[in-house]
C-alpha atoms as a PDB file:
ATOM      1  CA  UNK A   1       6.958  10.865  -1.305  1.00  0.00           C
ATOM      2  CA  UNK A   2       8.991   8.164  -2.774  1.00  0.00           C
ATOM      3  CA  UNK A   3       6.268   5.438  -1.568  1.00  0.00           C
ATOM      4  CA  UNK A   4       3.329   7.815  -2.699  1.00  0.00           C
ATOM      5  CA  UNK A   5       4.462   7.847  -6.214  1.00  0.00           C
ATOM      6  CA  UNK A   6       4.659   4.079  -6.627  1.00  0.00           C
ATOM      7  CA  UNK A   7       1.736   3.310  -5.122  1.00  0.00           C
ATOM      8  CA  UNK A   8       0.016   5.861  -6.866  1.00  0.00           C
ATOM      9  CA  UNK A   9       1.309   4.233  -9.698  1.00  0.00           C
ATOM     10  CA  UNK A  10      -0.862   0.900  -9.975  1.00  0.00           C
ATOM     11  CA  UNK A  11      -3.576  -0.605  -7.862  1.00  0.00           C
ATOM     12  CA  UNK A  12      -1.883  -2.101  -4.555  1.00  0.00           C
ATOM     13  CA  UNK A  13      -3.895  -4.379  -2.371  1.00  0.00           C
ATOM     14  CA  UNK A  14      -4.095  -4.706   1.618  1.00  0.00           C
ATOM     15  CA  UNK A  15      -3.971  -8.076   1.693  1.00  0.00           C
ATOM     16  CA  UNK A  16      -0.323  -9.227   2.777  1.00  0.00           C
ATOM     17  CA  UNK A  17      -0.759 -12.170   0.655  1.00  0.00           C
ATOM     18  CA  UNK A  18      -1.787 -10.645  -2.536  1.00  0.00           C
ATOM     19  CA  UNK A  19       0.947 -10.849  -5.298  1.00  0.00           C
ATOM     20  CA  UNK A  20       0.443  -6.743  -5.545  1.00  0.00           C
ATOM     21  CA  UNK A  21       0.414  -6.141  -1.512  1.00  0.00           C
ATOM     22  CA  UNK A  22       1.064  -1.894  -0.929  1.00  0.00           C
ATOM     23  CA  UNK A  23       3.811  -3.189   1.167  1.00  0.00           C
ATOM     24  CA  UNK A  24       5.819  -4.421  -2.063  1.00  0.00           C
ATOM     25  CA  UNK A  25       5.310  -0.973  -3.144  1.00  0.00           C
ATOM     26  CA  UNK A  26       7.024   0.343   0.418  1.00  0.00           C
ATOM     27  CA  UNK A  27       9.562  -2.142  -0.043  1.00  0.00           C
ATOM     28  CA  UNK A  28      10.544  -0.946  -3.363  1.00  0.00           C
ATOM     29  CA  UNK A  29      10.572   2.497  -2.757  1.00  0.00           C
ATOM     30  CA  UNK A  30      12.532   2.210   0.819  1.00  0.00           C
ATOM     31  CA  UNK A  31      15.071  -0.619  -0.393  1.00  0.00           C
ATOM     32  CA  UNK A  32      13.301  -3.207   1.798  1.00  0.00           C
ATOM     33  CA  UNK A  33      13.048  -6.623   1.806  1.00  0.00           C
ATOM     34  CA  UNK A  34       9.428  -8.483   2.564  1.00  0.00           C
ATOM     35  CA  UNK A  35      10.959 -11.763   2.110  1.00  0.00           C
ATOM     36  CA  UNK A  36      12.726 -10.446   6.177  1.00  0.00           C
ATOM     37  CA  UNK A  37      10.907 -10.811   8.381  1.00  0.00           C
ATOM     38  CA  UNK A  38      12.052  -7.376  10.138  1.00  0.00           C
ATOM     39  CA  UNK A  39      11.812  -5.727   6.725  1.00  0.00           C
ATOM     40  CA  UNK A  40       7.894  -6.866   6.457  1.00  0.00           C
ATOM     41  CA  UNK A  41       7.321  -6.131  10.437  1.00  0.00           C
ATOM     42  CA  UNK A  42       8.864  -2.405   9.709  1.00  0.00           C
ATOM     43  CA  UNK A  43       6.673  -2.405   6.259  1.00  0.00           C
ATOM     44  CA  UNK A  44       3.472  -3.125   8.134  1.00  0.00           C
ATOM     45  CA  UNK A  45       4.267  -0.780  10.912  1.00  0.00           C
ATOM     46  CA  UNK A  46       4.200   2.288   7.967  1.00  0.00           C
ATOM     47  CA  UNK A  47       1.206   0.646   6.671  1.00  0.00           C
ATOM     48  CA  UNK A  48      -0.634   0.886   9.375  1.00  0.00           C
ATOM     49  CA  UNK A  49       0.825   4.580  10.795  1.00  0.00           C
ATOM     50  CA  UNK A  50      -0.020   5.847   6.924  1.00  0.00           C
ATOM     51  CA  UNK A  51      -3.685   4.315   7.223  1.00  0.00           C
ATOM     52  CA  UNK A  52      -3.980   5.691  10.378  1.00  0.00           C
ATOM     53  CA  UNK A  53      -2.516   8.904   9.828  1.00  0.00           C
ATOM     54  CA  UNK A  54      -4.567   9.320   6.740  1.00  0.00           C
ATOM     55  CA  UNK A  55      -2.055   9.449   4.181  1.00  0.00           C
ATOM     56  CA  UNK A  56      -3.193   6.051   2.684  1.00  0.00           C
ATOM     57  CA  UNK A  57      -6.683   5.039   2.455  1.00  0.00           C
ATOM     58  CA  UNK A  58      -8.359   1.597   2.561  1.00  0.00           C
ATOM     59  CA  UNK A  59     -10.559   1.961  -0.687  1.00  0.00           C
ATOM     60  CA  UNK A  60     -12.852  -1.692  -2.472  1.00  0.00           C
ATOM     61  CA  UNK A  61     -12.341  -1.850  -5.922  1.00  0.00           C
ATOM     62  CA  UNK A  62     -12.333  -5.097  -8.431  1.00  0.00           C
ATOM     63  CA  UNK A  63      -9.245  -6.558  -9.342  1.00  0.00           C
ATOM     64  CA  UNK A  64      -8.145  -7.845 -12.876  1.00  0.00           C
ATOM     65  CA  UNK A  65     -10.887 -10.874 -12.404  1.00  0.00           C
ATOM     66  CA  UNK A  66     -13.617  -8.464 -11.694  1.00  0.00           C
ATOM     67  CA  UNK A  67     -13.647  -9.512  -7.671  1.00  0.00           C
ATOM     68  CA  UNK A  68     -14.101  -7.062  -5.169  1.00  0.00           C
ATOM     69  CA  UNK A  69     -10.926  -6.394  -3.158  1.00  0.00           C
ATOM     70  CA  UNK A  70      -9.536  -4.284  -1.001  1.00  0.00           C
ATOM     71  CA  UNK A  71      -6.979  -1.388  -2.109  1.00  0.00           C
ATOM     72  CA  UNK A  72      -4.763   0.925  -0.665  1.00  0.00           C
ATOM     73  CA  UNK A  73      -4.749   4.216  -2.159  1.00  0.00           C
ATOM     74  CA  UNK A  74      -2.871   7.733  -1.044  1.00  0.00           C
ATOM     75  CA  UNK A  75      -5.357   9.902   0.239  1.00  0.00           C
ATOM     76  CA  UNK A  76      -5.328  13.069  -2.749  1.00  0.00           C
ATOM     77  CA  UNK A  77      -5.640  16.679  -0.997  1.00  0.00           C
ATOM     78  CA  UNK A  78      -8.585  18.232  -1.105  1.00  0.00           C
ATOM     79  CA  UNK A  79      -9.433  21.997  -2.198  1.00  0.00           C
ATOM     80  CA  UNK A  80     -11.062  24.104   0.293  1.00  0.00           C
END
């Protein structure tokens, strides 16, 4: 819940290299460190389970220059 609401919170990208990776926002949430290397292996690992899982969804969007990126997004319920 605790990585939900942050990520929920702004626009997070997939890309491990991108300054706003949805990994930072795991990090943050679950005291983590990406800069350790067993921190960002463990980060990646709940990325991908999430995405898989379909808690998190892999959605495009543009980013602040108007580029088409890829975003990570939690997946919102749906009413029957």
């Amino acid at each position: 819940d605790r990585v939900a609401t942050i990520i929920r919170g702004d626009k997070w990208r997939q890309n491990t290299q991108a300054e706003k990776w949805a990994g930072r926002a795991v990090a943050r949430a679950l005291n983590l460190n990406v800069a350790n290397k067993s921190d960002k292996a463990k980060i990646s690992a709940m990325l991908k389970f999430w995405l898989g899982a379909g808690s998190l969804v892999e959605v495009e969007g543009q980013d602040g220059k108007r580029n088409i990126r890829k975003f990570i997004e939690v997946k919102e319920e749906q009413d029957a």
